[in-house]
Structure formats: structure tokens, C-alpha cells
C-alpha atoms as a PDB file:
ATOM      1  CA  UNK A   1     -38.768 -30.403  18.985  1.00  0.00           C
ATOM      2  CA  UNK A   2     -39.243 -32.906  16.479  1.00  0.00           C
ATOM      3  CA  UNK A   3     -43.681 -32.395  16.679  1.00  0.00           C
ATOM      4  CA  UNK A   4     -43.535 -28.836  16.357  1.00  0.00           C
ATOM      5  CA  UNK A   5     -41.484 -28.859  12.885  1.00  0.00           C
ATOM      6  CA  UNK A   6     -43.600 -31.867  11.725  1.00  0.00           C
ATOM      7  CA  UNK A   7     -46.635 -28.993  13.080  1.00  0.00           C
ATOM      8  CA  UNK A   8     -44.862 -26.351  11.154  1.00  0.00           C
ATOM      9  CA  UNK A   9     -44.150 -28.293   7.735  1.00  0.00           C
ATOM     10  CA  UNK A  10     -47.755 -29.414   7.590  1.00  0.00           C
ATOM     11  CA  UNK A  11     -49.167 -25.996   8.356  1.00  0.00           C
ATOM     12  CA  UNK A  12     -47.004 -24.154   5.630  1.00  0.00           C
ATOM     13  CA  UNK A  13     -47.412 -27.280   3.146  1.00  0.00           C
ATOM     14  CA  UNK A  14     -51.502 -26.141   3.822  1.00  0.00           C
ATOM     15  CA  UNK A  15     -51.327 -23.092   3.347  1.00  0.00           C
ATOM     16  CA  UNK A  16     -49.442 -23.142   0.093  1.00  0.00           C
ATOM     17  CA  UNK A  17     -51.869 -25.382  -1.064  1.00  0.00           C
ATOM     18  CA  UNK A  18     -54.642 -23.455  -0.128  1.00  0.00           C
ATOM     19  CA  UNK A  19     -53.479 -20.776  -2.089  1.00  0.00           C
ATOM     20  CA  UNK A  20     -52.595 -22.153  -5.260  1.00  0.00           C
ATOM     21  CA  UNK A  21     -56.558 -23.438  -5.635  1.00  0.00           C
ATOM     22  CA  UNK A  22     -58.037 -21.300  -7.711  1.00  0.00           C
ATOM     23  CA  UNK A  23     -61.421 -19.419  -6.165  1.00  0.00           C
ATOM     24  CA  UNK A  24     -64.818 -21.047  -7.444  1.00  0.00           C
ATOM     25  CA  UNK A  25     -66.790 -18.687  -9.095  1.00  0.00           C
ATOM     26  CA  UNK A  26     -70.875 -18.370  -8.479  1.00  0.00           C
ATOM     27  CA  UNK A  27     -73.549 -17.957 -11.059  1.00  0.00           C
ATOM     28  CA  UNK A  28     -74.768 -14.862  -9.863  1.00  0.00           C
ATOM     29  CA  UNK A  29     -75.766 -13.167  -6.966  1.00  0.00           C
ATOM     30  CA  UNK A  30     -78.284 -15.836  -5.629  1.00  0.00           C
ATOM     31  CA  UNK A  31     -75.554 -18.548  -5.691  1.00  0.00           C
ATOM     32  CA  UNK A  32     -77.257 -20.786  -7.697  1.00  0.00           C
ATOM     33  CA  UNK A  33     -78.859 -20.723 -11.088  1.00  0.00           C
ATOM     34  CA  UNK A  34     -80.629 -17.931 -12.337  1.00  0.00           C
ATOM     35  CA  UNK A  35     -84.183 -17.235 -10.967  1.00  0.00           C
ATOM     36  CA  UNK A  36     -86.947 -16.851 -13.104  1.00  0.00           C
ATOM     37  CA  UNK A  37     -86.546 -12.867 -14.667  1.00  0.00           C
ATOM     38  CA  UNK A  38     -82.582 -12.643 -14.170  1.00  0.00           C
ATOM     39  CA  UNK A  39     -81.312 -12.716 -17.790  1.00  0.00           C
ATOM     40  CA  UNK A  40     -78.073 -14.627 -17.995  1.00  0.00           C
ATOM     41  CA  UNK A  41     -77.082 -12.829 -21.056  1.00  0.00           C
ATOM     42  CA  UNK A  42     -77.249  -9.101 -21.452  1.00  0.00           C
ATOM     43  CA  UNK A  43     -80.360  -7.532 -23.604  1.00  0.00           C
ATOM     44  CA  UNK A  44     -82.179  -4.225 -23.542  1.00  0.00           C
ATOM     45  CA  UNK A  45     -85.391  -4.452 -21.608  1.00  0.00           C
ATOM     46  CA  UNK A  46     -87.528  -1.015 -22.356  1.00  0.00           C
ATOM     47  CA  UNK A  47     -86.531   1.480 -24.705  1.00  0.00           C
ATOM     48  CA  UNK A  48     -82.892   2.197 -26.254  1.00  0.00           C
ATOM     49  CA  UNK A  49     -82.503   5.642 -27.640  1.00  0.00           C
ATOM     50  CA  UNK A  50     -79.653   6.648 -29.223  1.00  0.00           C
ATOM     51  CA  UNK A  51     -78.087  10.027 -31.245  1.00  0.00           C
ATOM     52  CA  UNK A  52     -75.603   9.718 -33.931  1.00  0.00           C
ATOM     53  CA  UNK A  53     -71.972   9.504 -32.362  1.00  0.00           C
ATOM     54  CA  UNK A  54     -70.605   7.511 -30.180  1.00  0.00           C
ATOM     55  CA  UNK A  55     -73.755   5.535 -28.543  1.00  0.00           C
ATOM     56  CA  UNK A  56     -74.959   8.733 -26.948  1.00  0.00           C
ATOM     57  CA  UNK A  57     -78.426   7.877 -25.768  1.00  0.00           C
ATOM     58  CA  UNK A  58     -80.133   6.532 -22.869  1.00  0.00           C
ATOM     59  CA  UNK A  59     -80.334   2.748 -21.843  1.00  0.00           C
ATOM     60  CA  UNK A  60     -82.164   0.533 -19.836  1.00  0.00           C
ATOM     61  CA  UNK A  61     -80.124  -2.324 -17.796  1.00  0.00           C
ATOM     62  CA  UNK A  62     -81.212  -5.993 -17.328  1.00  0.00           C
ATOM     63  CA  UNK A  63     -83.309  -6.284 -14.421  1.00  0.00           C
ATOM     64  CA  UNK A  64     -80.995  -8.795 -12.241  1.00  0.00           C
ATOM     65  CA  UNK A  65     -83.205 -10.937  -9.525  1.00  0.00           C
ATOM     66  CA  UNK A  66     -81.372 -10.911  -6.044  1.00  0.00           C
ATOM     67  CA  UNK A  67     -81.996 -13.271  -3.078  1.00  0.00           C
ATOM     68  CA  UNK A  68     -83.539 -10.000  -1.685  1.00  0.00           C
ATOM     69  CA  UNK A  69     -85.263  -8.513  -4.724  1.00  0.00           C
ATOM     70  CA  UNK A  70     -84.987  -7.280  -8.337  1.00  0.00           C
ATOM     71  CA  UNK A  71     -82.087  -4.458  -9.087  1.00  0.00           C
ATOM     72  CA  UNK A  72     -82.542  -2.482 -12.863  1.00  0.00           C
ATOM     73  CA  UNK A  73     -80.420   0.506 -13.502  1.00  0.00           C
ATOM     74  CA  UNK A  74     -81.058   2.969 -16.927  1.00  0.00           C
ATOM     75  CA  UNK A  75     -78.009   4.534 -18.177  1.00  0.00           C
ATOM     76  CA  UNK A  76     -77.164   8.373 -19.952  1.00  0.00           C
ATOM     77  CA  UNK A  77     -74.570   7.941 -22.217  1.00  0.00           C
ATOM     78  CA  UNK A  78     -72.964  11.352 -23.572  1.00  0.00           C
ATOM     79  CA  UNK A  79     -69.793  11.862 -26.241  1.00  0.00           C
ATOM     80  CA  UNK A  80     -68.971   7.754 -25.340  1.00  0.00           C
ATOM     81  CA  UNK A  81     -69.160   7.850 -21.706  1.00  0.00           C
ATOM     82  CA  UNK A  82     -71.505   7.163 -18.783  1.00  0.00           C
ATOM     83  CA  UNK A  83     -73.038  10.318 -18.199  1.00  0.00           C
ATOM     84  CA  UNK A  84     -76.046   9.312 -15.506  1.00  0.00           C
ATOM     85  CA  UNK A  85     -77.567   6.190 -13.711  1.00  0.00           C
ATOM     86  CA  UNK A  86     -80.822   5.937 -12.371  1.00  0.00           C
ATOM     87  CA  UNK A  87     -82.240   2.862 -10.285  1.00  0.00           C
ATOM     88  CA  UNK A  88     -85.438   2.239 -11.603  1.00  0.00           C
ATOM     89  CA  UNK A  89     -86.146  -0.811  -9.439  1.00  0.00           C
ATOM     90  CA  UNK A  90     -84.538  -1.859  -5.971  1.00  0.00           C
ATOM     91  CA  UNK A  91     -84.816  -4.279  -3.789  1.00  0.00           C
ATOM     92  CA  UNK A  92     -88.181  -3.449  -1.009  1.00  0.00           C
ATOM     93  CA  UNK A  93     -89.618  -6.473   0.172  1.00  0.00           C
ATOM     94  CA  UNK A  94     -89.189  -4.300   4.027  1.00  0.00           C
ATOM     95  CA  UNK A  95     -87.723  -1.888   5.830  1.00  0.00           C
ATOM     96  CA  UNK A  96     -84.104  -3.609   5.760  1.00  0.00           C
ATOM     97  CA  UNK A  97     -84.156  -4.406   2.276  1.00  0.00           C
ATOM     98  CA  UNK A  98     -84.777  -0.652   1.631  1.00  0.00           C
ATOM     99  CA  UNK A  99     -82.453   1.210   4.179  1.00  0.00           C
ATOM    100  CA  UNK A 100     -79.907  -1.234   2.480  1.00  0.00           C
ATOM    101  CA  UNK A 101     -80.560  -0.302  -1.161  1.00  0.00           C
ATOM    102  CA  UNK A 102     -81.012   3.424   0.668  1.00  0.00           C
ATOM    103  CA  UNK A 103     -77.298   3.622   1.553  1.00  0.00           C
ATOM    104  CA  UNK A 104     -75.665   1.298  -1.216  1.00  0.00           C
ATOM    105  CA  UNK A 105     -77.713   2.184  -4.329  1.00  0.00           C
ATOM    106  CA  UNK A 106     -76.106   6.045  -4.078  1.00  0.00           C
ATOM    107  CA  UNK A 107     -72.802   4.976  -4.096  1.00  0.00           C
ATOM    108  CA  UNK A 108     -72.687   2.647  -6.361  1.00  0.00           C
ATOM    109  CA  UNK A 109     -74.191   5.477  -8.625  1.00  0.00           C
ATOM    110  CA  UNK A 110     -71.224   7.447  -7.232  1.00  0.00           C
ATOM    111  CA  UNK A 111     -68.759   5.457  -8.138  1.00  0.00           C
ATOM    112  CA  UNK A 112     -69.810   4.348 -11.500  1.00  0.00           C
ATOM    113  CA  UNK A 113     -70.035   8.047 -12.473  1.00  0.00           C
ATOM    114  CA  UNK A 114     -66.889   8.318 -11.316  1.00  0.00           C
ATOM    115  CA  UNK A 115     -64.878   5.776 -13.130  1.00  0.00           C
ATOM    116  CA  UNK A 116     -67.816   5.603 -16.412  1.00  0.00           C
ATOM    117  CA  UNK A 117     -67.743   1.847 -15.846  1.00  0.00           C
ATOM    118  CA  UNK A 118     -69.419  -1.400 -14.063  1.00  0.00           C
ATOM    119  CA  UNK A 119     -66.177  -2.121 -12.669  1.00  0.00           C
ATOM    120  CA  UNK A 120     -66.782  -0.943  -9.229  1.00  0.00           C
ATOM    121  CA  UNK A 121     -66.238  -2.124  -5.675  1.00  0.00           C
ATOM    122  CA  UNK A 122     -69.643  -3.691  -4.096  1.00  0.00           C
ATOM    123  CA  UNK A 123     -70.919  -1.570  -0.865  1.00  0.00           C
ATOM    124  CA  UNK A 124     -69.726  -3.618   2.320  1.00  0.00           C
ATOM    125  CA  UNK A 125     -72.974  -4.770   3.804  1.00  0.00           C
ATOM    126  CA  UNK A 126     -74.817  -5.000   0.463  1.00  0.00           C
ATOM    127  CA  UNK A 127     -73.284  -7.525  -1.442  1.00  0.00           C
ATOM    128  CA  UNK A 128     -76.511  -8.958  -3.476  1.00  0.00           C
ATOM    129  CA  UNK A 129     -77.885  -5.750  -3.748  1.00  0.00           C
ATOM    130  CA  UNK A 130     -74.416  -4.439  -5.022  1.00  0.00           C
ATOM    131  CA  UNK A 131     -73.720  -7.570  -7.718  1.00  0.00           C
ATOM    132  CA  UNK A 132     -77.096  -6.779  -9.094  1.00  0.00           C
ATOM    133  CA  UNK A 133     -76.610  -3.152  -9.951  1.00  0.00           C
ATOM    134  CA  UNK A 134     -73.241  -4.233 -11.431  1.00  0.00           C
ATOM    135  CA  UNK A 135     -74.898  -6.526 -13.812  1.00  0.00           C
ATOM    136  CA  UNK A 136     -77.389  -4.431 -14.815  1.00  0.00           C
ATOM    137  CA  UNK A 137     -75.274  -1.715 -14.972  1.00  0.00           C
ATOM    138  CA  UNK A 138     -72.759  -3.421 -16.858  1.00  0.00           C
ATOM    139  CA  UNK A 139     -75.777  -4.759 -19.683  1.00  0.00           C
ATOM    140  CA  UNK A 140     -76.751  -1.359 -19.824  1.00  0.00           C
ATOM    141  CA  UNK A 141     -73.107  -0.077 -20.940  1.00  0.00           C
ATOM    142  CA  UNK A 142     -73.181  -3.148 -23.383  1.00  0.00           C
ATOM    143  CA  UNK A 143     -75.861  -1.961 -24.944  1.00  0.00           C
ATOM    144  CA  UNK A 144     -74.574   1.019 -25.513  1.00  0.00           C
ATOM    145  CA  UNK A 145     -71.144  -0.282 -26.715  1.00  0.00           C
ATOM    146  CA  UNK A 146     -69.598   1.518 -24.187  1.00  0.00           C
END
């Protein structure tokens, strides 16, 4: 009797610990430091054109290095919100890496257009290829002051 609520105590004492840490947060989607052509702050790369108004224009996205390739997303931007998305590079270093951007890269458009934001869930499956669109995405829709 007396070992299983020492067993209990410690177990709940562990757990409450455990969830008072706070959750350590990665550099990017490699896990370590930027690679060599992953911008760590956001910037244009290619051409910005915009209309008077609210930012309307079109927008290129950082192109974000992944463990399995580079991800770059251009934006439409239309009366202050995200209008379009289009990938203009994925990662397709083989057939994996592409029927993986094949079936996340189309939702993550989806969803984007659906909420005009960055501030999407990642595709289950496609994690680096999904944190990659999201920062370019979301440097894109900085640039646009969006």
C-alpha cells in the first residue's frame, strides 16, 4: 500500500512538472541554424508590384531552405487581402519529396486562401515542407503589409 502511493505521488509530481516546462522552440525547419539561402529575416526576393490602396499587388516570398529542399511562395494581394498563392519552387530532390509537396503544397494554398493568412495548420506528413511555405508565405504577406 505504502509503494504504490509513494508510485503515485512521484508520477503526478512528474507530470506536473513536465507540464509547467515551457516547449523549446527550433530555429527553423532544419532544426538548427539557417542553411546557406534561408533568410532569417523577411525580404522581397524578385519583383514587388503594387497599385495604390491597400498593398494590392503581387509578392514574392522568401525562399525558405528545408532539410528536403527549397519552398518559395508569390502572393496576389487584392482590396488588403490574400487573393492567390502560387509555389514557385518546391521541394524535388525525388519522387517522395515531390508526391509530398504534391499533396501538401495544395492545401496549404487552400487554407491560406481561406483564412488570408500564414497562420495555418502544417499538412500531417509534411512538416518541413509545410513550415517552409509558412515562412515564405508569411514574408510574402509582410511585404505586403498585410
Amino acid at each position: 500500500m505504502r509503494r504504490a502511493v509513494l508510485t503515485t505521488a512521484s508520477t503526478s509530481a512528474l507530470v506536473v512538472l513536465l507540464l509547467t516546462l515551457k516547449p523549446h522552440h527550433s530555429p527553423g525547419p532544419t532544426g538548427g541554424s539557417p542553411q546557406t539561402g534561408a533568410a532569417a529575416s523577411p525580404t522581397t526576393t524578385g519583383s514587388t508590384h503594387r497599385d495604390a490602396g491597400h498593398g494590392n499587388g503581387t509578392y514574392t516570398g522568401d525562399p525558405v531552405t528545408t532539410k528536403y529542399g527549397t519552398v518559395q511562395v508569390a502572393i496576389s494581394v487584392k482590396a488588403g487581402q490574400l487573393s492567390a498563392v502560387k509555389v514557385l519552387k518546391s521541394p524535388s530532390g525525388n519522387g517522395h519529396d515531390r508526391e509530398i509537396a504534391a499533396y501538401a503544397l495544395p492545401r496549404l494554398t487552400q487554407e491560406a486562401l481561406n483564412v488570408h493568412s500564414a497562420r495555418i495548420d502544417a499538412v500531417s506528413g509534411a512538416s518541413y515542407t509545410s513550415a517552409g511555405y509558412i515562412r515564405s508565405l508569411q514574408s510574402a504577406l509582410d511585404e505586403a503589409g498585410v
